[in-house]
C-alpha atoms as a PDB file:
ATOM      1  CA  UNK A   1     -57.003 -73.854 131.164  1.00  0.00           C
ATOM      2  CA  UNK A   2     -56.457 -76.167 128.260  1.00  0.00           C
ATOM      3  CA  UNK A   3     -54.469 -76.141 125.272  1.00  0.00           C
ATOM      4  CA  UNK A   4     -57.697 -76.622 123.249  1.00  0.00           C
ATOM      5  CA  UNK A   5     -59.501 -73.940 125.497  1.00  0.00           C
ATOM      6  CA  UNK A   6     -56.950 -71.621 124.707  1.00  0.00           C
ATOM      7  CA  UNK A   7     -56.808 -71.978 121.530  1.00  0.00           C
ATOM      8  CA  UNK A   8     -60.365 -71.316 121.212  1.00  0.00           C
ATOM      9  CA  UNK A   9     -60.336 -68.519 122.831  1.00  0.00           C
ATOM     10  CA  UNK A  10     -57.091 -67.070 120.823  1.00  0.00           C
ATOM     11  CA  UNK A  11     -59.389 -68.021 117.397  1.00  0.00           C
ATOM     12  CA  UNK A  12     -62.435 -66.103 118.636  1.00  0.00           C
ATOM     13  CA  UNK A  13     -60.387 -62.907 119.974  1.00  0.00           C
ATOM     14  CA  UNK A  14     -58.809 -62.840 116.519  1.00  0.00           C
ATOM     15  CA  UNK A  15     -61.730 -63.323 114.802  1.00  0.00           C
ATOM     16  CA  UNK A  16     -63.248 -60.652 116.126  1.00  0.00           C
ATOM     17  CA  UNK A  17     -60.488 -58.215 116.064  1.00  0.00           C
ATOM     18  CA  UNK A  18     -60.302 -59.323 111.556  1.00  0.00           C
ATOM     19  CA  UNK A  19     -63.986 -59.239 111.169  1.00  0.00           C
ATOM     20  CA  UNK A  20     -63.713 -55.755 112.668  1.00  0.00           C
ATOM     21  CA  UNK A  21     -61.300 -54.631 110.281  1.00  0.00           C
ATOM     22  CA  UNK A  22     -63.998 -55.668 107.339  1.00  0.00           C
ATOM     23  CA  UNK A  23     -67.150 -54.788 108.691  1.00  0.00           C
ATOM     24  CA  UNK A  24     -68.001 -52.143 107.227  1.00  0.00           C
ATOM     25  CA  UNK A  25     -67.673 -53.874 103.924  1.00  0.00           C
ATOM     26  CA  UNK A  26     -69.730 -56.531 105.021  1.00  0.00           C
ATOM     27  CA  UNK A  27     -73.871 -56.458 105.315  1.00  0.00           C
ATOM     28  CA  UNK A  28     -75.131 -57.551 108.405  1.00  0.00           C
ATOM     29  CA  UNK A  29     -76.298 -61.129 107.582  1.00  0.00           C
ATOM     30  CA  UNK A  30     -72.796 -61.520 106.484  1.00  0.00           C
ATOM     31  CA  UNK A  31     -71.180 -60.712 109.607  1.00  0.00           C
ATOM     32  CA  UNK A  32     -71.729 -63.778 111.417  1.00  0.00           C
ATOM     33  CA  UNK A  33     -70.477 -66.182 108.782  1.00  0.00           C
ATOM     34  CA  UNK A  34     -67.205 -64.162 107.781  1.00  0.00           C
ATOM     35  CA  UNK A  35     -67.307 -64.404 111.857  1.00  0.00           C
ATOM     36  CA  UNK A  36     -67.161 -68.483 111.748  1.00  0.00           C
ATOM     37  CA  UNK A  37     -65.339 -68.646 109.168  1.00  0.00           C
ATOM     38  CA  UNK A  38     -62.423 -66.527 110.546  1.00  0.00           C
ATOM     39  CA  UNK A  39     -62.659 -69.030 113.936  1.00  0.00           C
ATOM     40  CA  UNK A  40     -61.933 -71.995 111.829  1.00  0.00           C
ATOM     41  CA  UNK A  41     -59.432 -70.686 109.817  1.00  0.00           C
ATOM     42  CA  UNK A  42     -57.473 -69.339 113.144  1.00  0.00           C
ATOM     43  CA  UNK A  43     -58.204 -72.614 115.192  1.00  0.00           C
ATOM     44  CA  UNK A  44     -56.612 -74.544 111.962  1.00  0.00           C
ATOM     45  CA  UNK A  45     -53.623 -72.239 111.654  1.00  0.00           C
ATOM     46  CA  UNK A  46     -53.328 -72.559 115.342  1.00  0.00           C
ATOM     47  CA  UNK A  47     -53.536 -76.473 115.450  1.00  0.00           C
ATOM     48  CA  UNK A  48     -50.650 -76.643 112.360  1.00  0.00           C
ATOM     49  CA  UNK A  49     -48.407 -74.665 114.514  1.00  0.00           C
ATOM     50  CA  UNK A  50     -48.930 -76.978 117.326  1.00  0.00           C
ATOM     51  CA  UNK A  51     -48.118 -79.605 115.456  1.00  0.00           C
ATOM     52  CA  UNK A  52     -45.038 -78.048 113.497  1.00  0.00           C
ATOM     53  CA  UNK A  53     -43.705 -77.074 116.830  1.00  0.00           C
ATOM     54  CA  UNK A  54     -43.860 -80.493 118.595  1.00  0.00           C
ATOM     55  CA  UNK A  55     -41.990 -81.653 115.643  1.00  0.00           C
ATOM     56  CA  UNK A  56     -39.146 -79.259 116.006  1.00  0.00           C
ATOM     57  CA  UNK A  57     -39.037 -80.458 119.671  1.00  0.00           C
ATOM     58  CA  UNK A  58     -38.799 -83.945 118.765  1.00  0.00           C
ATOM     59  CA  UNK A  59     -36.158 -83.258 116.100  1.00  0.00           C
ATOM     60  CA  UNK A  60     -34.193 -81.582 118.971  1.00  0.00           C
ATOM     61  CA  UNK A  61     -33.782 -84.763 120.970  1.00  0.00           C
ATOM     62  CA  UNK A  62     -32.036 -86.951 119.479  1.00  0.00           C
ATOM     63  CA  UNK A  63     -33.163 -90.562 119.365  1.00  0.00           C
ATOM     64  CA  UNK A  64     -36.998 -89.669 119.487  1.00  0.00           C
ATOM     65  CA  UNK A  65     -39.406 -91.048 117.321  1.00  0.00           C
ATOM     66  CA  UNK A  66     -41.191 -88.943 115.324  1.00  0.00           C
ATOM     67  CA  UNK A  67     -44.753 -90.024 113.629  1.00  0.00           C
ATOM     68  CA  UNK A  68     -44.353 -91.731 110.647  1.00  0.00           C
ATOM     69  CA  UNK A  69     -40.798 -91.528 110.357  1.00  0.00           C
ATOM     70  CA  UNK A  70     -39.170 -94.033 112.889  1.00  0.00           C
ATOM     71  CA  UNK A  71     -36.339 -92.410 114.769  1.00  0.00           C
ATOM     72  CA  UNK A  72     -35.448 -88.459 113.801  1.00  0.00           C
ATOM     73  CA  UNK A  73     -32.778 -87.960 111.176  1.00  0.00           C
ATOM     74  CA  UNK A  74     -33.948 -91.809 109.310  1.00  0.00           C
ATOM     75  CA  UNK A  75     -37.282 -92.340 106.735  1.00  0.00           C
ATOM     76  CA  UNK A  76     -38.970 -94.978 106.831  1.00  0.00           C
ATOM     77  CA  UNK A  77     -38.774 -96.337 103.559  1.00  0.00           C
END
């Protein structure tokens, strides 16, 4: 399984499990969006963690480069 898949299927299980929480305050029609709009929110909180945590790796070894900001520890000015 993917990373991507994964995280997919993390979003949708989540989104589920929140929209539950709410239904009952919700009409029927609105279900599905508040449904979407829960997977994107997940799948972009997901993706930013990725990404934070890749950093923190590459800050760990020294000497890496990082996006953006040459080699860790020095800005690129």
């Amino acid at each position: 399984m993917t990373r991507k898949s994964l995280m997919q299927k993390v979003a949708r299980a989540t989104a589920i499990e929140i929209v539950e929480i709410f239904a009952g305050c919700l009409r029927e029609e609105e279900l599905h969006d508040a449904y979407t709009e829960v997977v994107m929110r997940v799948k972009s909180s997901l993706q930013r963690f990725r990404i934070a945590e890749k950093r923190r790796e590459l800050r760990q070894r020294p000497g890496t480069k990082q996006p953006g900001n040459g080699i860790t520890g020095k800005k690129d000015n």
